[in-house]
Protein backbone atom coordinates (compact mmCIF):
# COMPACT_ATOMS: atom_id res chain seq x y z
CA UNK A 1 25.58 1.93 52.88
CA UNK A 2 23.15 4.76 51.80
CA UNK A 3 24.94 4.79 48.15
CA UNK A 4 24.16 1.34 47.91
CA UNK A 5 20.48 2.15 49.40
CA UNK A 6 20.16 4.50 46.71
CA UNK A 7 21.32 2.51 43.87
CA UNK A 8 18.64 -0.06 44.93
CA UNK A 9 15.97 2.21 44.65
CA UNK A 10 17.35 3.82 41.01
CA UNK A 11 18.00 0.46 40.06
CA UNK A 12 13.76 -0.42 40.99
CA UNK A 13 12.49 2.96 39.90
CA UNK A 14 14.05 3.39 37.04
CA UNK A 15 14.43 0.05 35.69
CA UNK A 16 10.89 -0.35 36.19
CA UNK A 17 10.32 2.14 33.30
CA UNK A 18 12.99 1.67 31.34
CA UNK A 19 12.24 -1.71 30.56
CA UNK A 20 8.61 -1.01 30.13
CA UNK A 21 9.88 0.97 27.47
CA UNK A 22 11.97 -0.87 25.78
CA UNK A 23 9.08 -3.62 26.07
CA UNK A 24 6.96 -1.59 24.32
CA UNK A 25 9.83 -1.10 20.90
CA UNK A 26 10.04 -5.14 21.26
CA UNK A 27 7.10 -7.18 19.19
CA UNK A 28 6.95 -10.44 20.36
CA UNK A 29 4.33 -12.53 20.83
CA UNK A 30 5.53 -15.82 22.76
CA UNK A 31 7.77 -15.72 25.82
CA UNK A 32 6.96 -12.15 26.49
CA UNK A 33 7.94 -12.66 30.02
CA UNK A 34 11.43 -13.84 29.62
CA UNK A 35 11.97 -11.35 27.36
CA UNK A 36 11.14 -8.63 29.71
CA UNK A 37 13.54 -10.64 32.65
CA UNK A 38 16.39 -10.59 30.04
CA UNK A 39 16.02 -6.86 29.64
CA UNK A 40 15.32 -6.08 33.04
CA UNK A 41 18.68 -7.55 34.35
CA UNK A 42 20.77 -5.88 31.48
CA UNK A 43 19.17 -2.65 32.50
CA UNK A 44 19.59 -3.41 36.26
CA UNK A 45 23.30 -3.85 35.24
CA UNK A 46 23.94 -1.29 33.03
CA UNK A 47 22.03 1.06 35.99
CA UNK A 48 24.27 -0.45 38.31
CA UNK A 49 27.11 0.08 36.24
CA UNK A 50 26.55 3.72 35.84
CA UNK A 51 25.33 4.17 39.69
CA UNK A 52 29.19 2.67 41.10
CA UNK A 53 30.59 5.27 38.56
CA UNK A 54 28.43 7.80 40.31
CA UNK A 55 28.03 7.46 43.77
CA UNK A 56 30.61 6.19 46.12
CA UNK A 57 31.22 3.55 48.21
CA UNK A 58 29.39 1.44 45.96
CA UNK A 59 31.53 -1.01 44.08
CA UNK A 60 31.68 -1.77 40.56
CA UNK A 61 29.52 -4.77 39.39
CA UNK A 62 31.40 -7.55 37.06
CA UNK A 63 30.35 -10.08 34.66
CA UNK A 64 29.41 -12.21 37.24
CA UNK A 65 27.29 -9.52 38.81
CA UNK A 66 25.39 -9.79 35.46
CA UNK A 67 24.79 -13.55 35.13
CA UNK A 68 23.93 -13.52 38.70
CA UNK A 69 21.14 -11.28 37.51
CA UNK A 70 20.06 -12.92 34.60
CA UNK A 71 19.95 -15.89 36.18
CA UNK A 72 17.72 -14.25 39.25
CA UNK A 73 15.30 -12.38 36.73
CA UNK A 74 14.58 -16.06 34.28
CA UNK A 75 13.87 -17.98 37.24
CA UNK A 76 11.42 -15.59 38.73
CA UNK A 77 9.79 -15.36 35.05
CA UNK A 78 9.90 -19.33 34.75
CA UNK A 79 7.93 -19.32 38.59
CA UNK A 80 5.52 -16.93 37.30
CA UNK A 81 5.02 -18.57 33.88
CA UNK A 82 5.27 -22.18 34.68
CA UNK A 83 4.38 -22.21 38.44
CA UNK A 84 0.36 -21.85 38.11
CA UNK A 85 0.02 -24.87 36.17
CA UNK A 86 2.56 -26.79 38.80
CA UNK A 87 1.83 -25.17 42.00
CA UNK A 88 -2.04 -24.32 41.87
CA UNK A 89 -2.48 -23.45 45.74
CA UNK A 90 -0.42 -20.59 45.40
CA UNK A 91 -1.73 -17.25 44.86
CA UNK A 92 0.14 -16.09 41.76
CA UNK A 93 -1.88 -13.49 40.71
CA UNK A 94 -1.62 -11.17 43.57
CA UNK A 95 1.64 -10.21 42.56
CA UNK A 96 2.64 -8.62 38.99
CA UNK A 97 5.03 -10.94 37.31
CA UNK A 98 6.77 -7.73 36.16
CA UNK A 99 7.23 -6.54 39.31
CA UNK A 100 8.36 -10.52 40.70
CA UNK A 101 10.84 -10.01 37.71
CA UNK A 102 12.27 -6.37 38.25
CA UNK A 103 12.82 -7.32 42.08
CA UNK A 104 14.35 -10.62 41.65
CA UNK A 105 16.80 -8.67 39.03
CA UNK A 106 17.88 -6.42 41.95
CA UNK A 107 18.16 -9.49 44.29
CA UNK A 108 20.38 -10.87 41.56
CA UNK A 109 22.21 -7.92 41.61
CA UNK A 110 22.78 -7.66 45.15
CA UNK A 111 23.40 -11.40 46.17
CA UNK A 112 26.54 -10.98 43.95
CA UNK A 113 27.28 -7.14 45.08
């Protein structure tokens, strides 16, 4: 329980930057969004990968693990992105779509774990 605790937090902490990062070596203009989902679940993955390798009692993730993720990370950036325009009452802006993303790439992670 406390390895998997700890991957959670590696997996926010570190992904967080990581994929800031690689954000930041990526140049496009449209969909920058989804972009940043799709590399925030591989990196929640591949940190998630090397984190069952690492600590124990924390199993190792499959493929499914990593659609599960994808899937979680491009509908939090489609809620964020589309859902203003759709939803108005909602207050979308008082949370970082970033931040929506990187946590519903862990959720995605750990709804499959």
């Amino acid at each position: 329980m406390l390895g998997r605790l700890i991957l959670v937090l590696v997996q926010l902490i570190v992904g967080w930057y990581a994929s800031h990062a690689l954000m930041a070596l990526i140049k496009i203009g449209n969909f920058k969004l989804f972009i940043f989902a799709i590399i925030a679940a591989i990196v929640v993955f591949l940190i998630g990968v090397l984190g069952s390798m690492i600590l124990r009692g924390v199993g190792q993730p499959g493929s499914a693990t990593l659609s599960m993720t994808l899937i979680f990370a491009l509908i939090a950036a489609a809620l964020w992105s589309f859902g203003p325009s759709i939803l108005g009452s909602v207050p979308w802006n008082r949370v970082n779509p970033h931040a929506a993303v990187m946590v519903a790439a862990v959720l995605g992670y750990l709804v499959k774990r």
